[in-house]
Every structure is written in C-alpha cells, then in structure tokens.
Protein backbone atom coordinates (compact mmCIF):
# COMPACT_ATOMS: atom_id res chain seq x y z
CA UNK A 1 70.15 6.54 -19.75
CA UNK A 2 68.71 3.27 -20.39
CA UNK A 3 71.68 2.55 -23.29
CA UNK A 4 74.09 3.28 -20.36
CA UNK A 5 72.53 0.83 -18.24
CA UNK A 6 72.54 -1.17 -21.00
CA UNK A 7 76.10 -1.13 -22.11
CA UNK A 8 77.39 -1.38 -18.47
CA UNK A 9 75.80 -4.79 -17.68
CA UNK A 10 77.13 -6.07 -20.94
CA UNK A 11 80.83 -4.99 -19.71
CA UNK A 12 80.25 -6.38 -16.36
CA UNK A 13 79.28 -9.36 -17.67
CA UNK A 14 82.21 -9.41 -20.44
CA UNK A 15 84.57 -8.87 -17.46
CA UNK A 16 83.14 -12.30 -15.73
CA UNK A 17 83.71 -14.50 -18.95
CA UNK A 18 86.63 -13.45 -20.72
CA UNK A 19 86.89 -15.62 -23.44
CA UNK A 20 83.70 -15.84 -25.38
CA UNK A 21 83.10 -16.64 -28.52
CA UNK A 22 81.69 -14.82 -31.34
CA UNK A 23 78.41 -16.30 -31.20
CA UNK A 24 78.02 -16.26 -27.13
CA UNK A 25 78.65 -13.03 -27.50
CA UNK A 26 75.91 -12.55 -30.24
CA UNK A 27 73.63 -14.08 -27.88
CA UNK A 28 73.80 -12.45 -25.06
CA UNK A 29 73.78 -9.03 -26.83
CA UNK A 30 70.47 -10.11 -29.22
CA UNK A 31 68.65 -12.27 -26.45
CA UNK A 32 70.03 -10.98 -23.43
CA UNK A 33 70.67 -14.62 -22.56
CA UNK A 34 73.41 -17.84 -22.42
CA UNK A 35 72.33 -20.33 -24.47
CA UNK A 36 73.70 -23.93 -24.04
CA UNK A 37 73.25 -27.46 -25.76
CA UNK A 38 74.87 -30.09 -24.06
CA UNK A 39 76.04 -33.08 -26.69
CA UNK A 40 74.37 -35.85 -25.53
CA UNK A 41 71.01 -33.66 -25.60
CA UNK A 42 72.23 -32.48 -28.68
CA UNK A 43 72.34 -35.80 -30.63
CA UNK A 44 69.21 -37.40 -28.78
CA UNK A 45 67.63 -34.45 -30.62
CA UNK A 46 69.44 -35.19 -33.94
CA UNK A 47 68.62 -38.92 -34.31
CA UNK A 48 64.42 -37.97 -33.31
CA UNK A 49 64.60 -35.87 -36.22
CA UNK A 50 66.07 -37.90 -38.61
CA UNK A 51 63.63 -40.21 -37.49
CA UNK A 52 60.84 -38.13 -38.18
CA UNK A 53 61.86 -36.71 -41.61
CA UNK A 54 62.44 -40.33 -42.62
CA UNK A 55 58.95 -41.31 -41.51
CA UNK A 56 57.85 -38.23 -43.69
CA UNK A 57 59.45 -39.88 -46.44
CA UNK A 58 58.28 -43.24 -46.29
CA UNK A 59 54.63 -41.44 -46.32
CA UNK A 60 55.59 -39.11 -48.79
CA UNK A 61 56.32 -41.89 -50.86
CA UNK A 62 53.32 -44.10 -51.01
C-alpha cells in the first residue's frame, strides 16, 4: 500500500515538472527532496575552499 502511495506522489509530482533532469530526478526519488545551488552561492563556496586547502598547504609545508 505504502509503495502505491509512494509511486503516486512521485507521478504527481513528475506531472508538475516535466522536464527534469536525470539527476533531479535521482534526487527526489533517493531524498525525497529538490535540491538547488544557486551560482553565486556556488562559487562563494568554491573560492572558501580553495582558500582553506591552500592554507592546509602552506602548514603542511613547514
């Protein structure tokens, strides 16, 4: 019963958004949620990291 449920929500919500891609659609089905990254987020996040691993480095190699 609970598959049923299941499967209909996923085809309701399939209906809504027609034109997902592979990896929304992976999402939704393994975390039952939308994930989304905007850019600008998305490279703020980037450059902190490369900041960090470089800091790493310079300790590393002292």
């Amino acid at each position: 019963m609970l598959d049923k449920i299941t499967d209909f929500e996923l085809q309701e919500k399939h209906t809504e958004h027609s034109e997902k891609t592979s990896i929304e659609i992976r999402e939704e089905y393994q975390y039952g949620t939308e994930i989304e990254l905007k850019e600008d987020v998305y490279n703020e996040l980037l450059e902190l990291t490369k900041n960090v691993l470089s800091q790493a480095k310079l300790i590393i190699e002292q």
